[in-house]
Protein backbone atom coordinates (compact mmCIF):
# COMPACT_ATOMS: atom_id res chain seq x y z
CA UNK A 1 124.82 31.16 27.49
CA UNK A 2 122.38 32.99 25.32
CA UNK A 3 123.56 30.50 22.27
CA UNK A 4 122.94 27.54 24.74
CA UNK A 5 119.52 28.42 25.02
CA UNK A 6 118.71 28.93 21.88
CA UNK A 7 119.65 25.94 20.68
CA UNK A 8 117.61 23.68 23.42
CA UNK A 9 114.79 26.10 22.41
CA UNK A 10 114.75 25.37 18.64
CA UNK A 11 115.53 21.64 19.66
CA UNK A 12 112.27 21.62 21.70
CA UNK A 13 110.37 23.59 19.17
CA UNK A 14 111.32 21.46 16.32
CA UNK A 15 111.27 18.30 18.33
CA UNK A 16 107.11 18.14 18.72
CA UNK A 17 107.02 18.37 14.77
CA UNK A 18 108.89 14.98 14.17
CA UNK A 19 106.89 12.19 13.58
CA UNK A 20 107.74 8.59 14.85
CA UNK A 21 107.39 6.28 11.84
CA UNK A 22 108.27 3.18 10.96
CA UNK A 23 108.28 1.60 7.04
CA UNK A 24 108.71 -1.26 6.77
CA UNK A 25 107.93 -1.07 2.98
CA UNK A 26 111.25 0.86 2.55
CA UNK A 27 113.40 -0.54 5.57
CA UNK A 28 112.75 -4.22 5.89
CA UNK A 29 116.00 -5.23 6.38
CA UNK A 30 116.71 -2.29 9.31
CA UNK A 31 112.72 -3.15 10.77
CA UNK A 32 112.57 -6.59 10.45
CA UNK A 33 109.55 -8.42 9.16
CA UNK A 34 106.37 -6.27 8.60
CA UNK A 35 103.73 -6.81 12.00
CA UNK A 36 101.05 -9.32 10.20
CA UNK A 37 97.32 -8.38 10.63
CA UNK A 38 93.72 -9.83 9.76
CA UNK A 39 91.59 -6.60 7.79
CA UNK A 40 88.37 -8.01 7.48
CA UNK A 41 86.52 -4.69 5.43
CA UNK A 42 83.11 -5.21 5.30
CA UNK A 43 82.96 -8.49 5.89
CA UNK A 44 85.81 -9.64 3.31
CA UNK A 45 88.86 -10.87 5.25
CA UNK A 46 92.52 -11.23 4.38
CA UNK A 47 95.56 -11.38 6.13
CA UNK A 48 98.15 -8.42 5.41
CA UNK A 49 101.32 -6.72 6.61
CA UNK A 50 102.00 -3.55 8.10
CA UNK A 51 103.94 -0.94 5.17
CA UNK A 52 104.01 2.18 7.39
CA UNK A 53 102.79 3.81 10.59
CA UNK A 54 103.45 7.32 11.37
CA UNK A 55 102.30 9.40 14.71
CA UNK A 56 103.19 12.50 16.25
CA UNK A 57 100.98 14.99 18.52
CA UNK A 58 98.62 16.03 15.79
CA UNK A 59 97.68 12.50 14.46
CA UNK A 60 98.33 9.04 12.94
CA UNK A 61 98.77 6.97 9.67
CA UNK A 62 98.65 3.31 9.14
CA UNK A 63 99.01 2.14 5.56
CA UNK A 64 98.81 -1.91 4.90
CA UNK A 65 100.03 -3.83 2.42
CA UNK A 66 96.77 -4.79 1.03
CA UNK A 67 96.09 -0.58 0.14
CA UNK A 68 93.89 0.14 3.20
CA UNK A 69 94.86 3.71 5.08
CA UNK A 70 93.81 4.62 8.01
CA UNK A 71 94.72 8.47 8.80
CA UNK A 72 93.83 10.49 12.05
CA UNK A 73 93.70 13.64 12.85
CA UNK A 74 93.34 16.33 15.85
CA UNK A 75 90.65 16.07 16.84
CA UNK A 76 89.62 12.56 16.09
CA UNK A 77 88.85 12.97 12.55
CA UNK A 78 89.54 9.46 10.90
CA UNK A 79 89.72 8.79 7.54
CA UNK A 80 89.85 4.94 6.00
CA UNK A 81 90.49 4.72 1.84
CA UNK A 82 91.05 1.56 0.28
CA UNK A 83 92.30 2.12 -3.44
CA UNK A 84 90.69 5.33 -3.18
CA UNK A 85 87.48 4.59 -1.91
CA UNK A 86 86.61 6.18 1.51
CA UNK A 87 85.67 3.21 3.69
CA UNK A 88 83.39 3.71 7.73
CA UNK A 89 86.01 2.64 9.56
CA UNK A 90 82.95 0.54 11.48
CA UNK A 91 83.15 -1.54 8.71
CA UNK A 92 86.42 -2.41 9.09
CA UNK A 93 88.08 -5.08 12.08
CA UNK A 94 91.29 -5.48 12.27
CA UNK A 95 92.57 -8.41 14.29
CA UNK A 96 96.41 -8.75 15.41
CA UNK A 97 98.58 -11.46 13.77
CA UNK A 98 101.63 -9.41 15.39
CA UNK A 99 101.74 -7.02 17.86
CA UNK A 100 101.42 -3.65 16.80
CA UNK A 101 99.88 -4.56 13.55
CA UNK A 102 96.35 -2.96 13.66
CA UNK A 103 95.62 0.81 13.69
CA UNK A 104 94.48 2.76 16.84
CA UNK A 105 90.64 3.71 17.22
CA UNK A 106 90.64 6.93 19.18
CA UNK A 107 88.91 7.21 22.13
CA UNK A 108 85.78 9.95 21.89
């Protein structure tokens, strides 16, 4: 019994660590085709696919095809880069071509 419980303990325990992700960059053929989006950064718009997202209880990534990364953090720190260049994320819209294309905006 003691070995049962163990074992559903480190199961839980390790479980909340895992991260749900999805890459489509390195699984297309297992995902499907990459969720299409809009970025408009700044006011220049393009359409792009979806390469990765990535969540778990302590935050988020989104990275698109077109090098924009969106990456969130307990507690609702969010960081945009493009090519290395931090970006507000208020300049950025993103607008759904596919569902599940555009990054979350926490709430405050």
């Amino acid at each position: 019994m003691t070995r049962i419980g163990l074992s559903l303990l480190a199961l839980v325990w390790a479980g909340t660590s895992w991260a749900g992700c999805s890459n489509w960059a390195e699984d297309p053929d297992l995902l499907g085709p990459a969720p299409r989006a809009k970025l408009c950064i700044e006011g220049i718009c393009e359409d792009t696919t979806l390469d990765y997202n990535c969540g778990n209880v302590s935050g988020a990534q989104w990275g698109y095809k077109n090098a924009l990364t969106i990456d969130v953090t307990a507690p609702n720190t969010i960081l945009a880069f493009r090519r290395g260049r931090k970006i507000s994320l208020g300049r950025i819209k993103c607008t759904e071509i596919d569902e599940g294309a555009c990054f979350i905006r926490p709430k405050p």
